[in-house]
Protein backbone atom coordinates (compact mmCIF):
# COMPACT_ATOMS: atom_id res chain seq x y z
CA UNK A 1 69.45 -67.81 -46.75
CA UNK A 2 68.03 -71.07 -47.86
CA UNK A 3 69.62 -70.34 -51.38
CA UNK A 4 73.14 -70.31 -49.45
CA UNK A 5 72.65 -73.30 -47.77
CA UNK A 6 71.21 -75.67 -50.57
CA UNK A 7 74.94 -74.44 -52.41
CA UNK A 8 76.47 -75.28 -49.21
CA UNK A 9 74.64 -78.42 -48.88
CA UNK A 10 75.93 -79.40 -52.41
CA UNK A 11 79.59 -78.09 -51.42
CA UNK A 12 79.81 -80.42 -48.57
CA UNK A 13 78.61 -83.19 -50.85
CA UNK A 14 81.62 -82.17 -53.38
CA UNK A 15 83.85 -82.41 -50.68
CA UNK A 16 82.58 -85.51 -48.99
CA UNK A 17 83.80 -87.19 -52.45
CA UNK A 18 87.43 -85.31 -52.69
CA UNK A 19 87.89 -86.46 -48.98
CA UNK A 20 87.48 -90.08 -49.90
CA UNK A 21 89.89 -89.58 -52.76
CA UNK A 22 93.48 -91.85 -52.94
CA UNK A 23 94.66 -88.24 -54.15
CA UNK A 24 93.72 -86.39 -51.00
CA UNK A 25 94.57 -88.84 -48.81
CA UNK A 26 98.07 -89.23 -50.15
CA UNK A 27 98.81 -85.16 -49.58
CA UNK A 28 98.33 -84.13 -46.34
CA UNK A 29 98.22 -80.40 -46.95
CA UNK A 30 95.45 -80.58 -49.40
CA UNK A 31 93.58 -83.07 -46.89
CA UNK A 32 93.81 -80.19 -44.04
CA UNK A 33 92.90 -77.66 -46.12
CA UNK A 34 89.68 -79.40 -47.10
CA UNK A 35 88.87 -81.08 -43.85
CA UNK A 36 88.75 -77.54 -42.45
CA UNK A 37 86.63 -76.62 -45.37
CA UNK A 38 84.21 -79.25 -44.26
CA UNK A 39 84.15 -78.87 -41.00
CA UNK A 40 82.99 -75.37 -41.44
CA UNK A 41 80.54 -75.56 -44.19
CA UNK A 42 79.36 -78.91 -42.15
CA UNK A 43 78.18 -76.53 -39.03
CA UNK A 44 76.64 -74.13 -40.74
CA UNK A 45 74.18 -77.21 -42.99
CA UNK A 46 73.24 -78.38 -40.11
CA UNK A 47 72.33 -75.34 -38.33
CA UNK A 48 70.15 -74.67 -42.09
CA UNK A 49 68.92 -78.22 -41.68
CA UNK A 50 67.07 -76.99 -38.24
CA UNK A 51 65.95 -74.00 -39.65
CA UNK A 52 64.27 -75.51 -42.34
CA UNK A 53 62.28 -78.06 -39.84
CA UNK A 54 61.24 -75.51 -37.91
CA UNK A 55 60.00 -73.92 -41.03
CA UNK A 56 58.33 -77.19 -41.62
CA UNK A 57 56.94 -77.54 -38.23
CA UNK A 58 55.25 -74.21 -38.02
CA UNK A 59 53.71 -74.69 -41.42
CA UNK A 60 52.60 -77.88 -39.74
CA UNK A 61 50.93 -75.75 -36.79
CA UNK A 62 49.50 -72.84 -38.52
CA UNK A 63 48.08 -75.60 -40.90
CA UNK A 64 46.86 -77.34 -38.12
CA UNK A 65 45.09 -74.27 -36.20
CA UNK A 66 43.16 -73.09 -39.25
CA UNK A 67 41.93 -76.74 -40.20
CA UNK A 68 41.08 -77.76 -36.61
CA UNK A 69 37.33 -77.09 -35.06
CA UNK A 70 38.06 -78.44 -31.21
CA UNK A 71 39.08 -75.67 -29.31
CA UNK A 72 41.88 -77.60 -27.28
CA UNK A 73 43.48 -78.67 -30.60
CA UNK A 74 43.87 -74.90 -31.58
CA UNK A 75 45.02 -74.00 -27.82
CA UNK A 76 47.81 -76.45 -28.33
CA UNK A 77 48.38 -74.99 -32.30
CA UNK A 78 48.59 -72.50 -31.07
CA UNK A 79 51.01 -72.58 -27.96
CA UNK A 80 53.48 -74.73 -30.27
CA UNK A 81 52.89 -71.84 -33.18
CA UNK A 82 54.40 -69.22 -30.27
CA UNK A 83 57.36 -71.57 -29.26
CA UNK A 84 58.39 -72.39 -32.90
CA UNK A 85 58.00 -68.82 -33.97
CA UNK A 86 60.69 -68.04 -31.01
CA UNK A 87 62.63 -70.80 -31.87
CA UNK A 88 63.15 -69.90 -36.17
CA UNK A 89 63.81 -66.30 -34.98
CA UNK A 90 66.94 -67.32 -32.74
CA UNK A 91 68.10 -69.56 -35.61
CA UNK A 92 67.30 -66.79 -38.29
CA UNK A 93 69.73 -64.72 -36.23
CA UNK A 94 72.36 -67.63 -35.50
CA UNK A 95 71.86 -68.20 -39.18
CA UNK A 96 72.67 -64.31 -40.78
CA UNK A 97 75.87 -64.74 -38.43
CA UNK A 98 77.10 -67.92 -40.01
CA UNK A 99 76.33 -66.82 -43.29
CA UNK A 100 78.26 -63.58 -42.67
CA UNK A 101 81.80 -63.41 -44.81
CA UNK A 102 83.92 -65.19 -42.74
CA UNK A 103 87.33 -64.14 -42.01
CA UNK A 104 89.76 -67.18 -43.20
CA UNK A 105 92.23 -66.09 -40.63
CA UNK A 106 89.75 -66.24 -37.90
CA UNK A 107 90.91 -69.81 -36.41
CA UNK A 108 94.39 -69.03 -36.25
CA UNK A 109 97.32 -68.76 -34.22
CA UNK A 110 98.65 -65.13 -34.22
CA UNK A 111 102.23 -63.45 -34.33
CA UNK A 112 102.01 -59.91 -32.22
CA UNK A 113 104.02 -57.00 -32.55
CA UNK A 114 104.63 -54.37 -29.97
CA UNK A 115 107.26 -51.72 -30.50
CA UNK A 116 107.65 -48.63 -28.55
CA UNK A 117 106.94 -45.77 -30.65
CA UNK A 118 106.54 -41.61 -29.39
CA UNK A 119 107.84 -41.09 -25.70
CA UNK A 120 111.48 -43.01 -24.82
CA UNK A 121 111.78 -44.79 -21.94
CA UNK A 122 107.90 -44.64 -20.91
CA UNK A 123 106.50 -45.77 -24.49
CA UNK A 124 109.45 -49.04 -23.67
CA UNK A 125 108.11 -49.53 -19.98
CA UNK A 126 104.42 -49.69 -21.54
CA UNK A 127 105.01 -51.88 -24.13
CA UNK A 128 106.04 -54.12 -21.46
CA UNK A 129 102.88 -53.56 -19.95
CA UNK A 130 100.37 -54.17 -22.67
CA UNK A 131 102.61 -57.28 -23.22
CA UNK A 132 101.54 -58.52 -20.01
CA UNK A 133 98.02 -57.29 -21.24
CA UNK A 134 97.96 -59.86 -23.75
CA UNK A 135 99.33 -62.51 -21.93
CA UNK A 136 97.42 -61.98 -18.79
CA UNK A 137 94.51 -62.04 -21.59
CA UNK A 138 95.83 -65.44 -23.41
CA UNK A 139 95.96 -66.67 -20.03
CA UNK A 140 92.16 -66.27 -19.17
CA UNK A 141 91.30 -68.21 -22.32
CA UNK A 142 93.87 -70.89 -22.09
CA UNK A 143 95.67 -69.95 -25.06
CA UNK A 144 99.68 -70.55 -25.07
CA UNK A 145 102.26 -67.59 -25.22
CA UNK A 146 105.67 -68.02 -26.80
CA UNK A 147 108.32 -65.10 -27.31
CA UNK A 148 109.99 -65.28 -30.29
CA UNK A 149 111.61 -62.15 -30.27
CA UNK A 150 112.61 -59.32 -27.99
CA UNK A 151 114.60 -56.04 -27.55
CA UNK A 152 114.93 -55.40 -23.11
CA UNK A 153 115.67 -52.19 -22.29
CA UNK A 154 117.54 -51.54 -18.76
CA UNK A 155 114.83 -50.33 -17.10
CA UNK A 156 112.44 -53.16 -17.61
CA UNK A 157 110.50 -51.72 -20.77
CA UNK A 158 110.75 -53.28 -24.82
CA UNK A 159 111.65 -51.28 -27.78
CA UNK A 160 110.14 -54.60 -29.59
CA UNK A 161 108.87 -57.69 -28.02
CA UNK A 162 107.28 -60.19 -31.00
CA UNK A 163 105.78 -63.42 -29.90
CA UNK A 164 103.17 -65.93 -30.84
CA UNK A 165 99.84 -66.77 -29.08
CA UNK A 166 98.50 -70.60 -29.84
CA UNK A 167 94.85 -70.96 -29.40
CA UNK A 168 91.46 -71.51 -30.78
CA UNK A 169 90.11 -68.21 -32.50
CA UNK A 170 93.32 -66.29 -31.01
CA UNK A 171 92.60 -64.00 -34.04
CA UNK A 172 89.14 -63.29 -34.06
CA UNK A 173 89.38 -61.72 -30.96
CA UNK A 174 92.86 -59.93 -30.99
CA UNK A 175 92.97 -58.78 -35.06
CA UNK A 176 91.22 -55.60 -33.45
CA UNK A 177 94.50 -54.47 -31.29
CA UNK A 178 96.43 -53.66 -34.53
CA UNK A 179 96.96 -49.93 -34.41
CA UNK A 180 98.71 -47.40 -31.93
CA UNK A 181 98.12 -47.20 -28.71
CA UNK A 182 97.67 -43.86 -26.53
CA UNK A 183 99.22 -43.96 -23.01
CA UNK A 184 98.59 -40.44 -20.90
CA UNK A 185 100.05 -40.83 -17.71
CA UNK A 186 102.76 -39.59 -14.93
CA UNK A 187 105.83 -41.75 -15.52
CA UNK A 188 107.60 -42.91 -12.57
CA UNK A 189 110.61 -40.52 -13.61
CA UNK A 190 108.79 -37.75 -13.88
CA UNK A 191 109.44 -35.88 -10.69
CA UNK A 192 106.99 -32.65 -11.85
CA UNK A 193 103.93 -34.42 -11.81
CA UNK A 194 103.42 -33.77 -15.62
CA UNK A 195 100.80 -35.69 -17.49
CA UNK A 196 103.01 -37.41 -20.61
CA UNK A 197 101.70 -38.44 -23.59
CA UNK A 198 103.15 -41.53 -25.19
CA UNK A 199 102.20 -43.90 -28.28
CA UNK A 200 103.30 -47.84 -28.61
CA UNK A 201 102.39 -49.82 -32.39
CA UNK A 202 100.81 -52.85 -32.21
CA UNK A 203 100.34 -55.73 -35.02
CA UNK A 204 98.60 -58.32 -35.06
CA UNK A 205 99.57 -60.90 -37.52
CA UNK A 206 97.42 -64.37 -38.77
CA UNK A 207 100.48 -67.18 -38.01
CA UNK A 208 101.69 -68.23 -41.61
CA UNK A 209 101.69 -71.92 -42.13
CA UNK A 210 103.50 -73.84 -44.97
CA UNK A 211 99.74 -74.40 -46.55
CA UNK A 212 99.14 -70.66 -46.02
CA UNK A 213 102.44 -69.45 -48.12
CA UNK A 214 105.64 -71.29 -49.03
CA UNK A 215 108.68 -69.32 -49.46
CA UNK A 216 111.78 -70.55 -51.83
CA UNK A 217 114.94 -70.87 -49.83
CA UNK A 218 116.38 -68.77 -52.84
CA UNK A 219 115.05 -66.14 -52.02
CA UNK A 220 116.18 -66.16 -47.96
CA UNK A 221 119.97 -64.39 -46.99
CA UNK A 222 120.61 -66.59 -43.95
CA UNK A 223 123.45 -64.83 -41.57
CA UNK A 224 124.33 -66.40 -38.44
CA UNK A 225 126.14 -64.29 -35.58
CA UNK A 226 126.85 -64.73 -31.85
CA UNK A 227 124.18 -63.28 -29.52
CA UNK A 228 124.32 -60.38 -27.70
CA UNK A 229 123.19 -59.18 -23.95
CA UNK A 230 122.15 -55.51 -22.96
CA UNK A 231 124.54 -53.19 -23.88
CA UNK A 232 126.08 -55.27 -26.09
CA UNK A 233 128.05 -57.82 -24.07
CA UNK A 234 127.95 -60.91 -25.51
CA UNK A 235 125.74 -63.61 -23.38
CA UNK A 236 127.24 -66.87 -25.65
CA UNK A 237 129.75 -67.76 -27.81
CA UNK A 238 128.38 -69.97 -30.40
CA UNK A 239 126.84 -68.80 -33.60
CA UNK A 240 123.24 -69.25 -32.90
CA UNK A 241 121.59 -65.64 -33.27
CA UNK A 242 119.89 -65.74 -36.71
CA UNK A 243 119.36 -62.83 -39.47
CA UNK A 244 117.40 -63.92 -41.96
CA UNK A 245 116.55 -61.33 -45.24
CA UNK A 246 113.90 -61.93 -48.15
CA UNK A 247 115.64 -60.64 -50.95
CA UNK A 248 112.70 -60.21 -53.36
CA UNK A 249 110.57 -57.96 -50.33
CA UNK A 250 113.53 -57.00 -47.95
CA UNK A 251 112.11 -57.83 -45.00
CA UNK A 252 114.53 -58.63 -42.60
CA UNK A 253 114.12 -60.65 -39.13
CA UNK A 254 116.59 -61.38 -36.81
CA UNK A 255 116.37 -64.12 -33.89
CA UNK A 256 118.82 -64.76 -31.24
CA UNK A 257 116.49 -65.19 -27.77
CA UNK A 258 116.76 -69.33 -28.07
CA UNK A 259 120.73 -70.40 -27.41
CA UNK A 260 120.21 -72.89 -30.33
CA UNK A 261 120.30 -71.53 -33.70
CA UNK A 262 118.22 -73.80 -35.49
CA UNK A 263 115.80 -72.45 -32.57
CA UNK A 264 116.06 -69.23 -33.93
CA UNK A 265 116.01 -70.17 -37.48
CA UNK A 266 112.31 -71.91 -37.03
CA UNK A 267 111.41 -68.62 -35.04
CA UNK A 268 112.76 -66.58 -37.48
CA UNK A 269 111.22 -68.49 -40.26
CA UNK A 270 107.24 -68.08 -38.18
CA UNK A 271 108.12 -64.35 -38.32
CA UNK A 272 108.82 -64.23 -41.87
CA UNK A 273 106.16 -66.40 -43.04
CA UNK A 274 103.28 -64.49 -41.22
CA UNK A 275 104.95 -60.71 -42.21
CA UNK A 276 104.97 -62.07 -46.05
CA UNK A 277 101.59 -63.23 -45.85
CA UNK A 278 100.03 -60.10 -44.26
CA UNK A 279 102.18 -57.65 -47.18
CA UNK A 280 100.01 -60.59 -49.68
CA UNK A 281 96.53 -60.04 -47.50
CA UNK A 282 97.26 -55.86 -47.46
CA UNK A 283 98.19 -55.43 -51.07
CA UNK A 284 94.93 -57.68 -52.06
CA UNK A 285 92.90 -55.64 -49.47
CA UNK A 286 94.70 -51.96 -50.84
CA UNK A 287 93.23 -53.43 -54.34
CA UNK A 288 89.56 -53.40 -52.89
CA UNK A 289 89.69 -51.06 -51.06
CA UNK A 290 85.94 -50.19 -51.47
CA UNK A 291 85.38 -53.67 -49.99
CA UNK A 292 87.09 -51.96 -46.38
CA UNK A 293 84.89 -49.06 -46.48
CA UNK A 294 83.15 -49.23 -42.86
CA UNK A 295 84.94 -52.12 -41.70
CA UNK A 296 86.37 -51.44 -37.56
CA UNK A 297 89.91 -51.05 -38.31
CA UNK A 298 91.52 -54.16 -37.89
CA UNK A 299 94.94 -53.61 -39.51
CA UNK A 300 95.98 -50.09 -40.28
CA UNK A 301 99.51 -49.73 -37.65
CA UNK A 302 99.49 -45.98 -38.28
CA UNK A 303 95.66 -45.80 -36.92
CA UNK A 304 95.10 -44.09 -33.28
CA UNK A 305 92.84 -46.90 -32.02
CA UNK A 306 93.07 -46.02 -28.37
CA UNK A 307 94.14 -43.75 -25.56
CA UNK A 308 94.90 -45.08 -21.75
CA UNK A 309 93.86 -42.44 -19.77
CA UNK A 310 95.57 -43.47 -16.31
CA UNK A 311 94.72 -39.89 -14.59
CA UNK A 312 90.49 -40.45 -15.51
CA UNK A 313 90.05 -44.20 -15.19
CA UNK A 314 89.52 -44.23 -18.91
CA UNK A 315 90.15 -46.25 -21.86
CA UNK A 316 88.53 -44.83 -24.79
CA UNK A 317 88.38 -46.93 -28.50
CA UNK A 318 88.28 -44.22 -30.78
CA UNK A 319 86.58 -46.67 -33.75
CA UNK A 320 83.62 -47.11 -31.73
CA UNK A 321 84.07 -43.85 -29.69
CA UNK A 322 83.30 -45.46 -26.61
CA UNK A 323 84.99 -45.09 -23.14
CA UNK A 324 85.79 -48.13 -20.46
CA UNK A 325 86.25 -47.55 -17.05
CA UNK A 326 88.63 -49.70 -14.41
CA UNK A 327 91.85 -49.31 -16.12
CA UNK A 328 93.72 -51.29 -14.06
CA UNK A 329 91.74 -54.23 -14.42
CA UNK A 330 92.14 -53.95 -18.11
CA UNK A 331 95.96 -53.41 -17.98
CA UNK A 332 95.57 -56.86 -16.28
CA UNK A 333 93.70 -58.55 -19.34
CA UNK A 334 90.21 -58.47 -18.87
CA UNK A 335 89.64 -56.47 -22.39
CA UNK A 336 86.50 -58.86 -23.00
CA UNK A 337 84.23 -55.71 -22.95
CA UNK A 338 86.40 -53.99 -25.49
CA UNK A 339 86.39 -56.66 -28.10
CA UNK A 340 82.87 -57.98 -27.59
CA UNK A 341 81.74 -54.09 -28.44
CA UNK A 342 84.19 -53.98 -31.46
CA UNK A 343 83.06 -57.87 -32.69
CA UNK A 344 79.26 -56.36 -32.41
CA UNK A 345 80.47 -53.38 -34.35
CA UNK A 346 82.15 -55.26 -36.98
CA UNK A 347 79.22 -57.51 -37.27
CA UNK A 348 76.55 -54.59 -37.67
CA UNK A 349 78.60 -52.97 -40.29
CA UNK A 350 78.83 -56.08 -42.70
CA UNK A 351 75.13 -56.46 -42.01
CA UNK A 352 74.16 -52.90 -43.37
CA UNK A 353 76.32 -53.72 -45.77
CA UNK A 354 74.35 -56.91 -47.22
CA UNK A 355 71.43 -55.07 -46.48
């Protein structure tokens, strides 16, 4: 560990130079990129820094017990001895975290996903519902919520609802949704009493920024086309629903919830950005994949990840094969549980793996 942090310790020196830089300062992207830099390497020195005084201190101690002849001298040795020993084994620990590999996305905004999969109507009507999951959940930690895209059906459910959630860490806690999600329930329609079984995808995308991946406007097939209502009536008249294709990929997105199309353009463009960088991040990943060997899922769409089990109370995880009880307090956001086991699980997996 102290290897890590005296190359860390130069880093931040390296940087401290670049920062001061007429060059850096005169390109603003480059200056983000490496304040960030610093201000994460930065946290972790300084947390070295007090692990290698306490080091220092308890040397200071045990040196101090063994040298000493008056007995309250060695009480007090060794009382501090105890303390410090406590003390470097909580930073040791805080330490191995912050040394972990670090996820770059981790810090950023997110783009979610959530189309209705297996099971008509009721997969719609509970995509809806683990919509309001999310944003019950972004609500609880203060994090912002903005649709960019939807598709309504009449009876209150999504085929597709995209949107973006703004807030510190947003995907270090939600990267772990991506996957399909189970739903066993009676529907409301379902006049037998029968049990359905229905599936909804979820993705969970880091939010592309300019810095992250820039795309050349000669490669984008703008179309512009009035927007349309349920059923298809049309609910303006001005051209301001946006379909925008990347020729070289052919992923298309389409926009048209904002009445303004240069709105829609800027959502559409968010979309794009983040979808192009996660087909970059999956193609590296596909190309190590060794390196994902015992990772919790965090990505695969066509993974079963989890069941809702609204007859039995249960929610079951099916990575960490553990069950959650109170279903309806988790259909209202409170999903801490979930992702606090899956972050532990994550965590103890890349720690094996060092091992």
């Amino acid at each position: 560990m102290l290897t890590q942090i005296k190359k860390l310790t130069s880093r931040l020196k390296e940087l401290e130079k670049e920062l001061q830089s007429p060059e850096v300062a005169s390109d603003p992207k480059k200056l983000q990129a490496l304040s960030q830099e610093y201000s994460d390497i930065k946290d972790k020195v300084e947390l070295g820094a007090k692990y290698e005084k306490t080091c220092t201190a308890l040397e200071g101690a045990e040196q101090t017990k063994k040298e000493s002849k008056d007995a309250e001298m060695i009480a007090l040795a060794e009382e501090e001895i105890s303390d410090l020993n406590q003390k470097k084994k909580t930073l040791e620990q805080e330490l191995t975290m912050a040394l972990l590999p670090q996820d770059k996305n981790d810090k950023k905004n997110i783009i979610m996903e959530i189309r209705a999969a297996a099971g008509g109507d009721e997969s719609a009507l509970f995509s809806a519902e683990l919509y309001r999951l999310y944003s019950h959940y972004a609500e609880h930690q203060r994090w912002k919520v903005n649709v960019l895209s939807s598709n309504r059906i009449g009876i209150g459910g999504f085929k597709e609802i995209i949107f973006e959630i703004e807030g510190k860490g947003a995907y270090s806690r939600l990267k772990y949704e991506s996957g399909v999600h189970r739903v066993q329930r009676v529907p409301e329609t379902e006049k037998s009493g029968r049990v359905h079984t229905s599936t909804v995808t979820v993705a969970v995308l880091p939010e592309a920024e300019e810095i992250d991946l820039n795309i050349d406007p000669k490669d984008l097939k703008i179309e512009t086309s009035t927007a349309q209502g349920h059923g298809g009536q049309s609910v303006n008249t001005t051209y301001s629903a946006i379909r925008m294709t990347h020729l070289p990929t052919g992923l298309v997105v389409s926009c048209q919830d904002e009445r303004s199309q240069q709105q829609n353009r800027e959502k559409a463009m968010t979309i794009m950005r983040s979808r192009l960088l996660q087909m970059e991040q999956e193609k590296a990943a596909k190309e190590r994949a060794d390196a994902r060997l015992g990772q919790v899922g965090t990505g695969d769409r066509s993974e079963k990840i989890r069941t809702y089990n609204f007859p039995q109370d249960r929610v079951t995880d099916h990575r960490i094969k553990q069950n959650f009880g109170m279903i309806d307090r988790i259909m209202y956001g409170e999903i801490d549980e979930i992702i606090n086991a899956l972050q532990e699980e994550d965590i103890k997996k890349k720690l094996e793996k060092q091992a």
